[in-house]
PDB file of N, CA and C in Angstrom:
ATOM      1  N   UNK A   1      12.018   1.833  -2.229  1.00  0.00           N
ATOM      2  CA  UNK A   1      10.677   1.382  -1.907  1.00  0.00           C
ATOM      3  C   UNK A   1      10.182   0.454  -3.017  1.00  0.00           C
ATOM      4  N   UNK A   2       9.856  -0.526  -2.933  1.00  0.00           N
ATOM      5  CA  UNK A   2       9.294  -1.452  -3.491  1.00  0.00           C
ATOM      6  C   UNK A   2       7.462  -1.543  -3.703  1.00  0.00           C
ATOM      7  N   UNK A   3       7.700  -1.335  -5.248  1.00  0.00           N
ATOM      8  CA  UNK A   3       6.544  -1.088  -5.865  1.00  0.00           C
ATOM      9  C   UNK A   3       6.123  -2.059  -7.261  1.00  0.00           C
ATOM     10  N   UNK A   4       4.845  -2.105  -7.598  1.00  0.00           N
ATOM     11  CA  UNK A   4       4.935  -2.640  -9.109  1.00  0.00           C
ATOM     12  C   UNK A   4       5.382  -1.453  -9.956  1.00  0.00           C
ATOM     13  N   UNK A   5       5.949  -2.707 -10.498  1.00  0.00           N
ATOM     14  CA  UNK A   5       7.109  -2.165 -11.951  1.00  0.00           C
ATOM     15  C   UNK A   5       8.244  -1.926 -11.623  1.00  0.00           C
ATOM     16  N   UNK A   6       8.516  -2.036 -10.426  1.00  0.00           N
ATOM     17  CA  UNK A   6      10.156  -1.650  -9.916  1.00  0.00           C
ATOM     18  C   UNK A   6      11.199  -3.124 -10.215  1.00  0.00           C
ATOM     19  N   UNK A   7      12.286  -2.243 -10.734  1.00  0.00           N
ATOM     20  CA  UNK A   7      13.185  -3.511 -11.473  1.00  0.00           C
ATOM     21  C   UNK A   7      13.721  -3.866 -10.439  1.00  0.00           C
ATOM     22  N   UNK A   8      14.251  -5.504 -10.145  1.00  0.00           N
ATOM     23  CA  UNK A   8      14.976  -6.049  -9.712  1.00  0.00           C
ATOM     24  C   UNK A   8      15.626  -6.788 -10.124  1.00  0.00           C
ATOM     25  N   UNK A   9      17.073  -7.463  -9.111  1.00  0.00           N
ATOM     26  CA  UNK A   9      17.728  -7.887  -9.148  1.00  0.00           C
ATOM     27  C   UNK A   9      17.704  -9.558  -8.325  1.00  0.00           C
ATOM     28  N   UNK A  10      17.765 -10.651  -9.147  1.00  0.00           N
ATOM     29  CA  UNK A  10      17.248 -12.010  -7.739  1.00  0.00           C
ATOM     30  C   UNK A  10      18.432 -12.114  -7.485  1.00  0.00           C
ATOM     31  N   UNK A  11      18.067 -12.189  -6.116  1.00  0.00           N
ATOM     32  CA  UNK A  11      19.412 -12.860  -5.290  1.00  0.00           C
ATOM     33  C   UNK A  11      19.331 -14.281  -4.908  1.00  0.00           C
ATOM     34  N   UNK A  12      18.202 -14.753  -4.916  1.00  0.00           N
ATOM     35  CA  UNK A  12      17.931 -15.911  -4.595  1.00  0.00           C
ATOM     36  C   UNK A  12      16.467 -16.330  -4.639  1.00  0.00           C
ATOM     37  N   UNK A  13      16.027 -17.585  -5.301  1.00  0.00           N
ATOM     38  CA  UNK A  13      17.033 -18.609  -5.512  1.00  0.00           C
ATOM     39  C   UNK A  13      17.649 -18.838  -6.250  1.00  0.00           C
ATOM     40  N   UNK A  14      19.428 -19.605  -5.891  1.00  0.00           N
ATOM     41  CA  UNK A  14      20.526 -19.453  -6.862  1.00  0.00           C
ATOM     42  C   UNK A  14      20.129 -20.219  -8.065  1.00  0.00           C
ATOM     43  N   UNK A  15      19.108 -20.458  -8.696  1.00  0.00           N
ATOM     44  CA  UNK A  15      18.978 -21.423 -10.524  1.00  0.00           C
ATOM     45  C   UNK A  15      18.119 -19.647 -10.594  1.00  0.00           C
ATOM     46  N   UNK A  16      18.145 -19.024 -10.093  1.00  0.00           N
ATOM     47  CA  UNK A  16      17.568 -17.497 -10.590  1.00  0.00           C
ATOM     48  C   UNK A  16      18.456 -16.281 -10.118  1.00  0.00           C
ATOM     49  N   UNK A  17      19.162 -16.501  -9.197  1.00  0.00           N
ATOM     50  CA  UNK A  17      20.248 -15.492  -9.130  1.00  0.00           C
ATOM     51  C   UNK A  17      20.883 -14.649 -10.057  1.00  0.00           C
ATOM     52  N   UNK A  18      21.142 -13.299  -9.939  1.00  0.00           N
ATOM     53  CA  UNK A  18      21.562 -12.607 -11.110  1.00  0.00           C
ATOM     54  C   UNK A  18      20.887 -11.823 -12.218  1.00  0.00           C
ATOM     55  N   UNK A  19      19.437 -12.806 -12.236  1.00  0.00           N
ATOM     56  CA  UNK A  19      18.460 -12.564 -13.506  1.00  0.00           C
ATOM     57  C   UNK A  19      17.911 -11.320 -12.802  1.00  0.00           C
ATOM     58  N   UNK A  20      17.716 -10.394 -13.967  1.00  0.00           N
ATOM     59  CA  UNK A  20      16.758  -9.291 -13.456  1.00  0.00           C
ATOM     60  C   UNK A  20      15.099  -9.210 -13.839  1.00  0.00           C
ATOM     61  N   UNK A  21      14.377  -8.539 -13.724  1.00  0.00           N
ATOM     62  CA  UNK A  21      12.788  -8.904 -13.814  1.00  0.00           C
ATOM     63  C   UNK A  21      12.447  -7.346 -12.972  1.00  0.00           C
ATOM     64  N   UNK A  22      10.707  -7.477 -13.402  1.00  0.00           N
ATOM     65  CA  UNK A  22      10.494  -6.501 -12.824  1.00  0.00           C
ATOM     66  C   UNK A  22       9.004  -7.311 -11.611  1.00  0.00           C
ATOM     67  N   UNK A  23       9.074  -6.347 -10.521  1.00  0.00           N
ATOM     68  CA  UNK A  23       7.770  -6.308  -9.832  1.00  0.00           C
ATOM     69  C   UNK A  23       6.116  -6.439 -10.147  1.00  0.00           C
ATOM     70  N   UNK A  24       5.557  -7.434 -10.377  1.00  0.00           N
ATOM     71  CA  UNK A  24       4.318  -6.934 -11.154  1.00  0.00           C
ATOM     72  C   UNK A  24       3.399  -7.562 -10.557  1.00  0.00           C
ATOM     73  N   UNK A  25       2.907  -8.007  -9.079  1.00  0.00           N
ATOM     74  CA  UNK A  25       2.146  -7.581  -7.895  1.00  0.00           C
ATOM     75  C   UNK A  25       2.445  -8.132  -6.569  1.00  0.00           C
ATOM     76  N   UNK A  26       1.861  -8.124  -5.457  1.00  0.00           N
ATOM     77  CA  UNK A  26       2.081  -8.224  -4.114  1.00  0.00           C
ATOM     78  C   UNK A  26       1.195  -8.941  -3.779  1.00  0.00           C
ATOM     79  N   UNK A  27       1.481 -10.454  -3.087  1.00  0.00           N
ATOM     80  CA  UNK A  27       0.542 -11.584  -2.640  1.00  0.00           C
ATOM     81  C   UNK A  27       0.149 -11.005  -1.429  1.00  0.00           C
ATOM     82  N   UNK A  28      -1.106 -11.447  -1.109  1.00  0.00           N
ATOM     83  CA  UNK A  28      -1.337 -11.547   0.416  1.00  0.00           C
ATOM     84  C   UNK A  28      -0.802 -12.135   1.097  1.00  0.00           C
ATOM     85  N   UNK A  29       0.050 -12.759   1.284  1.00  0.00           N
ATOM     86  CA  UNK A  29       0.989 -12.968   2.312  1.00  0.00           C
ATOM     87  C   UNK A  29       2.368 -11.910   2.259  1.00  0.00           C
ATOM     88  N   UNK A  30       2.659 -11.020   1.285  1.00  0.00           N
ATOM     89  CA  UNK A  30       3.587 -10.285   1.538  1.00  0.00           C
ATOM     90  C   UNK A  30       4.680 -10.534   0.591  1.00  0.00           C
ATOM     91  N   UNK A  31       4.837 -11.640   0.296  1.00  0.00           N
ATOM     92  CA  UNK A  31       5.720 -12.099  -0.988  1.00  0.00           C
ATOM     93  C   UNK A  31       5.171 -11.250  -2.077  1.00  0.00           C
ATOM     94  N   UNK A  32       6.326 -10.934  -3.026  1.00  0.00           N
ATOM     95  CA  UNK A  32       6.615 -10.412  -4.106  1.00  0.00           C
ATOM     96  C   UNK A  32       6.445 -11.041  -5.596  1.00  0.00           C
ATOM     97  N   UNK A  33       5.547 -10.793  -6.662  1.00  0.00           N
ATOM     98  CA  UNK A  33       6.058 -11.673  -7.891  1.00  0.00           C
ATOM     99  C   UNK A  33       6.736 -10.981  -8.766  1.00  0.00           C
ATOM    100  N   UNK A  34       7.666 -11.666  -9.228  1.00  0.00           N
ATOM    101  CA  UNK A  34       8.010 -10.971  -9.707  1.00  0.00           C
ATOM    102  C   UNK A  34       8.569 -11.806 -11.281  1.00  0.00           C
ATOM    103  N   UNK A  35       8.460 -10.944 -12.631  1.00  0.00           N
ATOM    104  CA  UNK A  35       8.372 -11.426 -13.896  1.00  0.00           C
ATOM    105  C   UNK A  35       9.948 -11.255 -14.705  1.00  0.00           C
ATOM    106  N   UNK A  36      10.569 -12.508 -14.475  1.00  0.00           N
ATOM    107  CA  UNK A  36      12.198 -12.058 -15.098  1.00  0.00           C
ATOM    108  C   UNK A  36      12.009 -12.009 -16.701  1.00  0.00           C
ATOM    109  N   UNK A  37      12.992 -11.223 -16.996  1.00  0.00           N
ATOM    110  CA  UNK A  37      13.444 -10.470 -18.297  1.00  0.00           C
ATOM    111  C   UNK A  37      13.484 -11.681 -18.969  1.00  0.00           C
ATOM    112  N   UNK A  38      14.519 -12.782 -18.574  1.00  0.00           N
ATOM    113  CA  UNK A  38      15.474 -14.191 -19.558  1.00  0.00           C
ATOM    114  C   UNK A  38      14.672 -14.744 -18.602  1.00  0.00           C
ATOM    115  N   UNK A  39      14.652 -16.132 -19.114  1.00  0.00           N
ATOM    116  CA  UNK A  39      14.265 -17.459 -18.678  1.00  0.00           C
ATOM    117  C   UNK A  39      15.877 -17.869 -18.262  1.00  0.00           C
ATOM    118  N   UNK A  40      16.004 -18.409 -16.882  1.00  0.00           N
ATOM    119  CA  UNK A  40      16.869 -18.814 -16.753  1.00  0.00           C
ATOM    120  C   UNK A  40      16.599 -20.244 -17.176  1.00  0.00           C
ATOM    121  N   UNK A  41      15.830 -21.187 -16.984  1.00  0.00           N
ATOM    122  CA  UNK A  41      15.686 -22.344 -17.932  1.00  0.00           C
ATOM    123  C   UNK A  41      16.053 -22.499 -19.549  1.00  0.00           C
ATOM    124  N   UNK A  42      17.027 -23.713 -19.665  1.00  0.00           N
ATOM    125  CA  UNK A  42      17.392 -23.854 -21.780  1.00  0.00           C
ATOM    126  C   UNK A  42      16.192 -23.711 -22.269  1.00  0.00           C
ATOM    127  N   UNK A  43      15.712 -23.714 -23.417  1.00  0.00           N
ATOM    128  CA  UNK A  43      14.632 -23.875 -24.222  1.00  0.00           C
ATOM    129  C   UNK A  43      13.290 -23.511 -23.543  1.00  0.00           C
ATOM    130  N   UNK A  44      13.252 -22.662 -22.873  1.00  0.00           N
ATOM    131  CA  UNK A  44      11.748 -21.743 -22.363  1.00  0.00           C
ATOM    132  C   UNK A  44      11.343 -20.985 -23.287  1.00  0.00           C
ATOM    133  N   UNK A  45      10.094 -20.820 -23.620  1.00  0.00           N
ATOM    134  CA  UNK A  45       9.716 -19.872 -24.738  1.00  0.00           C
ATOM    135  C   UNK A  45       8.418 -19.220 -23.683  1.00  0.00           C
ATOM    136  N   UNK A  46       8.032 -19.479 -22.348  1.00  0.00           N
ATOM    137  CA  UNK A  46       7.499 -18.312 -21.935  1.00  0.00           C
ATOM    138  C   UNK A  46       7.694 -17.899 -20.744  1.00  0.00           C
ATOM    139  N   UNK A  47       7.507 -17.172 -20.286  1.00  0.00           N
ATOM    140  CA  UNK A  47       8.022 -15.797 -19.240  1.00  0.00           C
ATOM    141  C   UNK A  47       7.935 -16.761 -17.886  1.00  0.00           C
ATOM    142  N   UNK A  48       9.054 -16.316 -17.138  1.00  0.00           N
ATOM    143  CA  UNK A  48       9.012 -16.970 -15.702  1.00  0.00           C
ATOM    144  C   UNK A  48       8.035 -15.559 -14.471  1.00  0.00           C
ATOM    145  N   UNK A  49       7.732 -16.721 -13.553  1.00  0.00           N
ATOM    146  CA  UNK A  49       7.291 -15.852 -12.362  1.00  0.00           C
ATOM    147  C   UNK A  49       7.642 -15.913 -11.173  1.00  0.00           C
ATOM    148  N   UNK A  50       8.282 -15.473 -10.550  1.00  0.00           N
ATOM    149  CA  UNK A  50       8.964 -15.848  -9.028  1.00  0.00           C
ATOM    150  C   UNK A  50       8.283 -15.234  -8.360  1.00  0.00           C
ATOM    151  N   UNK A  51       7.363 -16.386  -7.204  1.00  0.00           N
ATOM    152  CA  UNK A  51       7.550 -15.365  -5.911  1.00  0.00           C
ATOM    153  C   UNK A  51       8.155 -15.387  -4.720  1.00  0.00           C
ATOM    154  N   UNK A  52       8.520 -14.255  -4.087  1.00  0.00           N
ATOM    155  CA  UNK A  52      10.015 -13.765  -3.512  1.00  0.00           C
ATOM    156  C   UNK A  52       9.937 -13.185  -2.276  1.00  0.00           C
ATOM    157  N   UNK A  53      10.580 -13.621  -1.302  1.00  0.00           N
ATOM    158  CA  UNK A  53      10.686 -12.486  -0.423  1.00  0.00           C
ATOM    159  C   UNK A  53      11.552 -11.238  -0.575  1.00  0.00           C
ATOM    160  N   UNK A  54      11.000 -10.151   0.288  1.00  0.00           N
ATOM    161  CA  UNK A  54      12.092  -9.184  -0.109  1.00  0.00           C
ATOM    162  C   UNK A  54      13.130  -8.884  -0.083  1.00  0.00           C
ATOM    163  N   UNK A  55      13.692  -9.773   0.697  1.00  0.00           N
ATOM    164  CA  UNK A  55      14.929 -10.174   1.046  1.00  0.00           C
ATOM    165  C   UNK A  55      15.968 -11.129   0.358  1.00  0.00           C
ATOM    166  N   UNK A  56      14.779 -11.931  -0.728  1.00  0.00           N
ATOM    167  CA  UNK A  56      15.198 -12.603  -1.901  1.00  0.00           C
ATOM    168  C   UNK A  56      15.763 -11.460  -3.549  1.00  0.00           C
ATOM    169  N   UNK A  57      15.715 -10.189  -3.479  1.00  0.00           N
ATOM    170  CA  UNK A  57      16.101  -9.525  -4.147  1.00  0.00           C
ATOM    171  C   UNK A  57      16.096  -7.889  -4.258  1.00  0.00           C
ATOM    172  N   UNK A  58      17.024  -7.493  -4.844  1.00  0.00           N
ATOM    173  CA  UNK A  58      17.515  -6.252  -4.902  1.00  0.00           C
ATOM    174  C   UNK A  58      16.971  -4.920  -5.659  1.00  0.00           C
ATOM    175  N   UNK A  59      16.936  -3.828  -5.126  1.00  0.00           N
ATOM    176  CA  UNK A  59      16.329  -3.000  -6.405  1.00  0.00           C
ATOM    177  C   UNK A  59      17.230  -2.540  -7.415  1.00  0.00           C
ATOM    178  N   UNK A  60      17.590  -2.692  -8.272  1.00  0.00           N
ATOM    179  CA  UNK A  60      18.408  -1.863  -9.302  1.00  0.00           C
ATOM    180  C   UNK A  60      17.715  -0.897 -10.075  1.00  0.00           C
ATOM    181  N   UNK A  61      18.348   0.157 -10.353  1.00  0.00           N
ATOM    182  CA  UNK A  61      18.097   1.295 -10.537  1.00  0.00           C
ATOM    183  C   UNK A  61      18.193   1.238 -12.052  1.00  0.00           C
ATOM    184  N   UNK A  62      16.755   2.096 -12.872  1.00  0.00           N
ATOM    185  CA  UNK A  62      16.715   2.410 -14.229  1.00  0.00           C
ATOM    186  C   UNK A  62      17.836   3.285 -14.909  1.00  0.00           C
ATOM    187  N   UNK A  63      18.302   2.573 -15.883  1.00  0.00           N
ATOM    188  CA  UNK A  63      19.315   3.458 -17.055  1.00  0.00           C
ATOM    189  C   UNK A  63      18.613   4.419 -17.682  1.00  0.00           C
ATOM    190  N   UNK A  64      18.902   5.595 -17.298  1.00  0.00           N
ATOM    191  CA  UNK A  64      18.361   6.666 -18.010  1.00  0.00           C
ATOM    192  C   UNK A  64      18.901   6.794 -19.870  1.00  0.00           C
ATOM    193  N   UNK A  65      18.124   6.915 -20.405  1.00  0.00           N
ATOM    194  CA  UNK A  65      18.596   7.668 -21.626  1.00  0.00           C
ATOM    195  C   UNK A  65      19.231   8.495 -22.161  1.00  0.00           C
TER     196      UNK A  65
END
């Protein structure tokens, strides 16, 4: 179930594919934003924001301690 703060995985789009990020709110239209970990861009020094359908990415599951 897809929530804020829930980690994901982008599947697309492929210049963001792979990168993980977490959930951190829900547009009115239903799209997802979501805040990746890395900048997939060279020389970024601040935080990216995607918004996504849900179908644009995956949930991956927290590493426990």
């Amino acid at each position: 179930m897809v929530e804020i703060g829930t980690r994901v995985r982008v599947l697309y789009p492929l210049y963001a594919a792979g990168t993980c990020g977490r959930i951190q709110a829900r547009e009115e239209s239903g799209r997802w934003i979501v805040k990746l970990d890395e900048s997939t861009f060279a020389g970024a020094t601040e935080s990216v924001l995607l918004s996504l359908e849900e179908s644009d990415f995956e949930i991956i599951q927290e590493e426990s301690d």
